[in-house]
Protein backbone atom coordinates (compact mmCIF):
# COMPACT_ATOMS: atom_id res chain seq x y z
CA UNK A 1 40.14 -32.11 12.50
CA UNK A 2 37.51 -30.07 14.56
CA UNK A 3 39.16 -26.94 16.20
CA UNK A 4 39.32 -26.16 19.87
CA UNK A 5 36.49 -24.02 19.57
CA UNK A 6 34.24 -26.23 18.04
CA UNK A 7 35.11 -29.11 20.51
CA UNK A 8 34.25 -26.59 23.24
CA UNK A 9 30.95 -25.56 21.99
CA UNK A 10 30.07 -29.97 22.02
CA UNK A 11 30.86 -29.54 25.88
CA UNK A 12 27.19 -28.92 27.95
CA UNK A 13 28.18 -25.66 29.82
CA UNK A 14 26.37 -22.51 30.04
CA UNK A 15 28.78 -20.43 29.73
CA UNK A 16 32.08 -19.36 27.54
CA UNK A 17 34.47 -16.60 28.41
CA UNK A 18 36.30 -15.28 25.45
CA UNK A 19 40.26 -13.77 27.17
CA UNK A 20 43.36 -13.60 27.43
CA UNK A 21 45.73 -14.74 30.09
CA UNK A 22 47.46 -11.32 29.78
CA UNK A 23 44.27 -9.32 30.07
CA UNK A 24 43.50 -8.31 34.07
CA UNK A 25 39.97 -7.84 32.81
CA UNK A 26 39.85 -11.43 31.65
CA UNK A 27 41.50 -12.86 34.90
CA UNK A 28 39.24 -10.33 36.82
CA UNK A 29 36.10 -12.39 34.92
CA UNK A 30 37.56 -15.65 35.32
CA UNK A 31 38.52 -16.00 38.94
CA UNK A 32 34.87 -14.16 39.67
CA UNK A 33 33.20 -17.13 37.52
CA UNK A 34 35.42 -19.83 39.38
CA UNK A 35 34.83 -18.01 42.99
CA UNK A 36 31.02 -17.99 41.96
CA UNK A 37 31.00 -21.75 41.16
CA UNK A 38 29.17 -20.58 37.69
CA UNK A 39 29.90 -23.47 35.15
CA UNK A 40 32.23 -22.27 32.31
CA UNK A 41 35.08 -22.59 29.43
CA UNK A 42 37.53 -20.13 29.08
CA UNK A 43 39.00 -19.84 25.43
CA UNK A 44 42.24 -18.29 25.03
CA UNK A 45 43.64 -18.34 21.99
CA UNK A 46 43.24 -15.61 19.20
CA UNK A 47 40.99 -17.61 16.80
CA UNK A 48 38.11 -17.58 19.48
CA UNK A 49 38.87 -13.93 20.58
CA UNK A 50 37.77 -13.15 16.86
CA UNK A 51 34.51 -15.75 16.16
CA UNK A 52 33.65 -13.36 19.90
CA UNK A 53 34.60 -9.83 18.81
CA UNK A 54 32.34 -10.10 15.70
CA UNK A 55 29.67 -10.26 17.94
CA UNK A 56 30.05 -7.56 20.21
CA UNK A 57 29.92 -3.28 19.14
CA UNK A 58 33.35 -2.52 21.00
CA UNK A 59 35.75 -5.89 20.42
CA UNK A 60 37.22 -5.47 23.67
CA UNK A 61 38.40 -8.78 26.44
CA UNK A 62 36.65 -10.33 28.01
CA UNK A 63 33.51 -11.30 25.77
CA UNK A 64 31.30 -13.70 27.57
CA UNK A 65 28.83 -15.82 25.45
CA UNK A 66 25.72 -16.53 27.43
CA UNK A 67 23.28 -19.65 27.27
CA UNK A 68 20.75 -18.08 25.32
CA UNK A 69 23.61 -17.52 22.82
CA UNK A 70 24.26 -13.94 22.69
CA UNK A 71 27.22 -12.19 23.67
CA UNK A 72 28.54 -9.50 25.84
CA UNK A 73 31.01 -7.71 26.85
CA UNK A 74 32.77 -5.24 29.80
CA UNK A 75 33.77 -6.95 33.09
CA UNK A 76 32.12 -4.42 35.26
CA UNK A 77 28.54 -4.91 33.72
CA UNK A 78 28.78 -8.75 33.38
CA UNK A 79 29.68 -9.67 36.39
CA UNK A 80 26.62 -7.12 38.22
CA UNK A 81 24.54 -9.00 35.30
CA UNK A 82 25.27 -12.74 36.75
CA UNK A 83 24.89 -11.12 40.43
CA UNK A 84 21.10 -11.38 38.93
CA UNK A 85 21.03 -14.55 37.04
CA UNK A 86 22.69 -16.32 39.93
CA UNK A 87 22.22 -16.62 43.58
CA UNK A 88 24.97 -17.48 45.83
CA UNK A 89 28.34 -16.58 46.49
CA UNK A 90 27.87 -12.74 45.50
CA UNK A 91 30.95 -10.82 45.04
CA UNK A 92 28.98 -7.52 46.46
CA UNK A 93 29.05 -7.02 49.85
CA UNK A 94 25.33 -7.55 51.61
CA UNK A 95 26.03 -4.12 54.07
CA UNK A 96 24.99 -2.03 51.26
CA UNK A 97 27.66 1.17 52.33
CA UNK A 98 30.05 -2.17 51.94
CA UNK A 99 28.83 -2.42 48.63
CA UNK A 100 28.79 1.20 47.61
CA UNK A 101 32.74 1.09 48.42
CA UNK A 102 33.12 -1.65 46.55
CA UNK A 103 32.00 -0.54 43.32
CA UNK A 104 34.09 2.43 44.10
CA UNK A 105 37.29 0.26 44.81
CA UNK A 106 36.69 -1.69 41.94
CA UNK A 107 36.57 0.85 39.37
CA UNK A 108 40.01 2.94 41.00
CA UNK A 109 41.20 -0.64 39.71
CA UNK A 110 39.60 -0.36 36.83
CA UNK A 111 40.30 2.67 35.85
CA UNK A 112 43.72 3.95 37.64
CA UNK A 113 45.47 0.75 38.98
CA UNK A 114 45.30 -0.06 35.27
CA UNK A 115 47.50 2.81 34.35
CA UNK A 116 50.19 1.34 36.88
CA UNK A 117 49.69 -1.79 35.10
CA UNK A 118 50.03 -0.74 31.24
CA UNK A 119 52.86 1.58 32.23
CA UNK A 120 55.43 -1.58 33.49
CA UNK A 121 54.24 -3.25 30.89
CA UNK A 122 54.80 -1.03 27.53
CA UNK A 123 56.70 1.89 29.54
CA UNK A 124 60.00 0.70 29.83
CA UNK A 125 61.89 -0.47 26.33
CA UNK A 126 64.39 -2.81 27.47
CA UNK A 127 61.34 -5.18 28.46
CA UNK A 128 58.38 -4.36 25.44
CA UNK A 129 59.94 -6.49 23.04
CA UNK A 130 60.38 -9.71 25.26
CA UNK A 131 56.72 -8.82 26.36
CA UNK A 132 55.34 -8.40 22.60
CA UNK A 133 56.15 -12.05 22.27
CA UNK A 134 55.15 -13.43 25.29
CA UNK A 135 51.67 -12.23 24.21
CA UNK A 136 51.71 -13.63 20.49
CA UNK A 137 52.52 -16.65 21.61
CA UNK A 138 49.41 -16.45 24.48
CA UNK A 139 47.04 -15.24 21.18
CA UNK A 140 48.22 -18.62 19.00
CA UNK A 141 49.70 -21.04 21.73
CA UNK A 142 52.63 -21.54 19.73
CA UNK A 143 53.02 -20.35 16.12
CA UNK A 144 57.33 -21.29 15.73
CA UNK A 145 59.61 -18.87 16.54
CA UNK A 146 59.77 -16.77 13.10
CA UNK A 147 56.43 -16.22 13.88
CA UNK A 148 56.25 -15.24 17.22
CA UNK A 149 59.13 -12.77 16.55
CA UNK A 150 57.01 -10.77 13.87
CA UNK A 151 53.75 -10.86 15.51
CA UNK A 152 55.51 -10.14 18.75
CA UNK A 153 57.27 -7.30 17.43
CA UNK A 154 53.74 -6.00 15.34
CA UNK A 155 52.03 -6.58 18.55
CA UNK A 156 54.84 -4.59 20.73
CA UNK A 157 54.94 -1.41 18.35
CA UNK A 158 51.15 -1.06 18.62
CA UNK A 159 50.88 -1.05 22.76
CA UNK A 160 53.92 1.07 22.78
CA UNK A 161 52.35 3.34 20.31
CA UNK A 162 49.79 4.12 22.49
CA UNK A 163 51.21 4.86 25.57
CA UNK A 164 50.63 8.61 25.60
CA UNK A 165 46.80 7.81 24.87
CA UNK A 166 46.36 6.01 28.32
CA UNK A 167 48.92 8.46 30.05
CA UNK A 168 52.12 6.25 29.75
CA UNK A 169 54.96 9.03 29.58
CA UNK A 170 57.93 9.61 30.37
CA UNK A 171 56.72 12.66 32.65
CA UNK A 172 53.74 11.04 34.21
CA UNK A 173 55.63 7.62 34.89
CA UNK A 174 56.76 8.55 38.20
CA UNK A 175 52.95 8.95 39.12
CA UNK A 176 51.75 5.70 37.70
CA UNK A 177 54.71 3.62 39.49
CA UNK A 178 53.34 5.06 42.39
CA UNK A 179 49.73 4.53 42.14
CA UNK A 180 51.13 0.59 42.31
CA UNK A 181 53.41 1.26 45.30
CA UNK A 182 50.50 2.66 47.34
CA UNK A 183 48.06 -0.39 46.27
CA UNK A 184 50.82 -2.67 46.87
CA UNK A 185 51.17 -1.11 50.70
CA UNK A 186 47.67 -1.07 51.12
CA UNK A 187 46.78 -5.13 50.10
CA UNK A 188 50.46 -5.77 52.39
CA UNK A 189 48.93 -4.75 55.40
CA UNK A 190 45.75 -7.02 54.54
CA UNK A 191 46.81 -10.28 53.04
CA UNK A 192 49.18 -11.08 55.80
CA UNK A 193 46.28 -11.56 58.17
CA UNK A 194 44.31 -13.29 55.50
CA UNK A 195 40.83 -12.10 54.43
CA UNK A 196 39.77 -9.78 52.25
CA UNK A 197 38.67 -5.69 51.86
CA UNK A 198 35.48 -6.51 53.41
CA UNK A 199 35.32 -9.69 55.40
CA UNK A 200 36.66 -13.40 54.84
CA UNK A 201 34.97 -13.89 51.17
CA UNK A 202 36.33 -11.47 48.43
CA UNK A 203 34.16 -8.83 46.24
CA UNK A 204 33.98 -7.15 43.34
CA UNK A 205 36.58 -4.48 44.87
CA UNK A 206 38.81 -7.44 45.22
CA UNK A 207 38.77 -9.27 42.32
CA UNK A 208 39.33 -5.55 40.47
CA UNK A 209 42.51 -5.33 42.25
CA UNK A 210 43.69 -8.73 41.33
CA UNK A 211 43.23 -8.12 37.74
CA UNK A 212 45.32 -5.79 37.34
CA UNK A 213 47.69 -6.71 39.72
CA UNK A 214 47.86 -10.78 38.27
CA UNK A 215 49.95 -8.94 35.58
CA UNK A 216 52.33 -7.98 37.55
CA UNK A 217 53.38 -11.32 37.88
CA UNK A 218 53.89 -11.60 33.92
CA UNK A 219 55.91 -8.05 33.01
CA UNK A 220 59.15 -8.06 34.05
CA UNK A 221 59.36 -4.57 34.70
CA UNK A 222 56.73 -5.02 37.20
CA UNK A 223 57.99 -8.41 38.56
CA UNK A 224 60.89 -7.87 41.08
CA UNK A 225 60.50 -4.43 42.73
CA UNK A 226 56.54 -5.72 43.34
CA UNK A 227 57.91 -8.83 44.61
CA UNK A 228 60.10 -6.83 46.96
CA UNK A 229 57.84 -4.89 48.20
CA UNK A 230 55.15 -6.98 48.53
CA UNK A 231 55.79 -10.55 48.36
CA UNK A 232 52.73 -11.71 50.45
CA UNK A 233 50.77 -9.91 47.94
CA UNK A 234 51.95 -10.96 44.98
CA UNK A 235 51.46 -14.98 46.78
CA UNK A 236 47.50 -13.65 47.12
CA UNK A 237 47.39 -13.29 43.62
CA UNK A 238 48.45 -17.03 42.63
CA UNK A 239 45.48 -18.12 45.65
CA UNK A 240 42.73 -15.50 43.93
CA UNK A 241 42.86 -17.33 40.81
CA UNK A 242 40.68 -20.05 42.04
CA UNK A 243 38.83 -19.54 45.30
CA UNK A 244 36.38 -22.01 43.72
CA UNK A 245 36.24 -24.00 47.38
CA UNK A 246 36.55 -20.74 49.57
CA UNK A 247 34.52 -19.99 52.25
CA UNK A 248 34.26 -17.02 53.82
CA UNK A 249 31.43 -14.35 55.39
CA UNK A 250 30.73 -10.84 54.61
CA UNK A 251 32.46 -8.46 57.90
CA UNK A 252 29.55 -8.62 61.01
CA UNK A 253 28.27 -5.42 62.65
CA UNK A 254 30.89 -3.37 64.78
CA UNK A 255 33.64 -5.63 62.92
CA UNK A 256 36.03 -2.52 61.19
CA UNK A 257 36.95 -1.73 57.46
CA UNK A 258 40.91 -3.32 57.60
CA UNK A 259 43.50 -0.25 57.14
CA UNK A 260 43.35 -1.13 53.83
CA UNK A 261 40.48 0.17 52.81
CA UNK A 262 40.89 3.47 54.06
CA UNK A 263 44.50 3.68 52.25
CA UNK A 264 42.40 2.98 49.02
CA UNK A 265 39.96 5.57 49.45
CA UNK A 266 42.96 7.88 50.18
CA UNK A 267 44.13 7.11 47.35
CA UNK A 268 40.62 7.60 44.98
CA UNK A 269 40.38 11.42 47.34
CA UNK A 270 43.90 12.60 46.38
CA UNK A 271 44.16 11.36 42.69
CA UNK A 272 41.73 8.97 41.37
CA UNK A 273 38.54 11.39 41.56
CA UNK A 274 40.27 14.13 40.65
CA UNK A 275 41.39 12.37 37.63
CA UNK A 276 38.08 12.25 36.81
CA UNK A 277 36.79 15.25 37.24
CA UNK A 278 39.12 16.42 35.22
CA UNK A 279 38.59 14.51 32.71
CA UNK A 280 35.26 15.40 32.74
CA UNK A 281 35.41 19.04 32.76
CA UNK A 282 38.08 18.42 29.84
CA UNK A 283 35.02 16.19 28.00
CA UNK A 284 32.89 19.05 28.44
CA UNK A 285 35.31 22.01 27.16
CA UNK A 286 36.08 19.19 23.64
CA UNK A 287 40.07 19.48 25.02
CA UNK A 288 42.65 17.71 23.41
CA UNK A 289 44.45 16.72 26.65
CA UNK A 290 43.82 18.14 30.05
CA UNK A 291 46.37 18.75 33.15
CA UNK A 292 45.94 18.13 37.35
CA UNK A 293 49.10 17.88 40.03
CA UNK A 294 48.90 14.30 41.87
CA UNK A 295 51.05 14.05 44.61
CA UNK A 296 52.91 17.06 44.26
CA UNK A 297 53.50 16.07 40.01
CA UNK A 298 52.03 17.39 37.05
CA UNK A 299 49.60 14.76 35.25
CA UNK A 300 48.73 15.14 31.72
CA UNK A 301 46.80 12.82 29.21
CA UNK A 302 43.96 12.95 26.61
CA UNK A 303 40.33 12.72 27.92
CA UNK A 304 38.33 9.49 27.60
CA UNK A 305 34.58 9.32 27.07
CA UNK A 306 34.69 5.99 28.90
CA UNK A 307 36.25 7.51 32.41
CA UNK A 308 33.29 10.10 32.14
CA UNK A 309 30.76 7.37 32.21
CA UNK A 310 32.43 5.56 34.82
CA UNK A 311 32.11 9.30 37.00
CA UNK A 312 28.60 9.47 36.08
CA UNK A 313 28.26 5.78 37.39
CA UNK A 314 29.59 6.30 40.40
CA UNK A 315 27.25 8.96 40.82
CA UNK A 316 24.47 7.58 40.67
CA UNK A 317 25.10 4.68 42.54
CA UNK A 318 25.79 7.37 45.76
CA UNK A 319 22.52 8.82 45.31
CA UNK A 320 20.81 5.92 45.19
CA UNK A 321 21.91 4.85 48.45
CA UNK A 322 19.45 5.17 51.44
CA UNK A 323 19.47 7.28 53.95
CA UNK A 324 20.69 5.15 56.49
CA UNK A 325 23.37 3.88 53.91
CA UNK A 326 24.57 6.99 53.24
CA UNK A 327 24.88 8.02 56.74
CA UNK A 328 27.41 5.33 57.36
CA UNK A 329 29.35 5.92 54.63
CA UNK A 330 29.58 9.61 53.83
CA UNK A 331 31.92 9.96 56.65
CA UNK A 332 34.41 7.69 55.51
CA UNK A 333 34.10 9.42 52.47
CA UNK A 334 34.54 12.59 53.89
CA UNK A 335 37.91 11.53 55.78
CA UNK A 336 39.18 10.48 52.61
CA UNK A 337 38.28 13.62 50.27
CA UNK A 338 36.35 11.43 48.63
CA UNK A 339 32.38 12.87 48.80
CA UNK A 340 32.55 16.26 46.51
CA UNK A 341 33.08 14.47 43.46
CA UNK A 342 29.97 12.10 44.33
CA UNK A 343 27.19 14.78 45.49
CA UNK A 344 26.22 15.81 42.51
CA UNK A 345 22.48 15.05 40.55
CA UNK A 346 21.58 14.12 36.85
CA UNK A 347 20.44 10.98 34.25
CA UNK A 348 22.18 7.50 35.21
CA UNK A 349 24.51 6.92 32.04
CA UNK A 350 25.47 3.22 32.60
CA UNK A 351 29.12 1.94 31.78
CA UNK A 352 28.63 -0.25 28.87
């Protein structure tokens, strides 16, 4: 009998994403692809993940296989790499200071909404173990019971084990639930009067968001006091995994940013760039962990390599703006504490 895999590869499409239906970087691919109308097969069971891994240098979700037969990986970089490859339905917003806050939206997702995210997930012990399973039996789509109880449990002591890598403590929990309160309040006073951060069509910023926050929706931890507190949100989530027959237009001249937005960016000025810089000052000095208050709390984790590059990013994309780009935006940015950590110069290091 042929596998799954091998029955997918018969089928004529261009394109096969490699995830997981508990991965917000794999939903965050998906619902782009299916927004984009970009033919594809998603594969989610762990046999695939594997075959896909072995042909990638970091085997992390989602891997997408392109036509040509080679593979990649990193949401961020594949989906500005099919912005190229295919016209239509872009996901970056065609005011370019639109798309500058995008990118910067999308990676406080990315990057800091994702602590949020791994924290209700693996943070809070009387729900890991129910959670551990849940997952093994996503990565085999069945298995029996005996089996999903051991690789459940395997699976469980691992993410739990490395919740003080990614910040997940006890002392910097109270910071992380509220990184998701203050998304949650921002996309409440949004989704309610439909659209999107910037106009009636989503974009990269948005799909970001909904990664992370799709899981919500799947750890209990997460799943009532989100629902509480923002149930119209957590509806937007079940709509943003297939806008595949949306339509919707970019924001028009003189048409303003929703409240939103500028609750985001309040957000990136107070915590999420300073998270960074620290981090990258900690890079620099080879620290073991490194230290900054957010929000009045003490915030303490290791320093990742990848968050550097992701600063560095940022960067350059700001000075690459033109001039009359970045005289619409660097006020915003200004309101929002958010230009410092931007204005500097130096060599583009790309996030791959």
């Amino acid at each position: 009998m042929e596998s799954a895999s091998t029955e997918n590869r018969e089928a004529p499409v261009p394109y096969r994403l490699y995830g997981h239906i508990g991965s917000p970087y794999s939903m965050k691919v998906r619902a782009s692809l299916r927004y984009r109308q970009i033919p594809h097969v998603f594969l989610g069971q762990k046999e695939s993940w594997m075959q896909a891994f072995a042909k990638v240098r970091v085997p992390v979700m989602p891997v997408l296989e392109y036509p040509d037969g080679t593979f990649h990986n990193d949401s961020t970089p594949l989906l500005l790499d099919l912005e190229g490859r295919h016209g239509g339905r872009s996901i970056v917003p065609n005011r370019e200071s639109d798309a500058f806050l995008a990118f910067l939206l999308e990676d406080l997702a990315d990057e800091w909404l994702s602590k949020a995210m791994y924290a209700y997930r693996w943070a809070y012990p009387e729900h890991t173990g129910w959670t551990g399973r849940l997952i093994a039996y996503d990565q085999d789509f069945g298995g029996g019971l005996e089996h999903l109880e051991a690789a459940g449990s395997a699976f469980e002591r691992r993410q739990v084990g490395r919740n003080a890598l990614v910040g997940c403590t006890p002392e910097n929990l109270p910071t992380l639930m509220e990184i998701a309160r203050k998304v949650l309040d921002a996309m409440e006073t949004m989704v309610p009067q439909g659209g999107f951060l910037f106009g009636s069509r989503p974009s990269l910023a948005d799909f970001a968001i909904f990664g992370q926050i799709s899981q919500f929706i799947v750890d209990f931890a997460a799943l009532e006091p989100c629902r509480k507190r923002a149930p119209y949100t957590m509806r937007w989530v079940q709509h943003m995994h297939d806008l595949s027959g949306h339509i919707g237009q970019w924001r028009e001249d003189g048409q303003e940013l929703p409240d939103a937005v500028s609750q985001l960016l309040a957000l990136a000025g107070e915590a999420y760039l300073p998270f960074l810089l620290a981090n990258e000052q900690a890079i620099a000095d080879d620290a073991e962990e490194f230290s900054l208050r957010v929000g009045g709390r003490i915030y303490t984790q290791a320093p990742f390599k990848y968050q550097g590059k992701c600063l560095k990013e940022l960067r350059f994309r700001f000075a690459q703006l033109s001039p009359e780009a970045r005289r619409g935006v660097t006020p915003i940015l200004a309101e929002h504490h958010c230009l410092g950590p931007l204005e500097t110069t130096g060599q583009r290091t790309l996030v791959s």
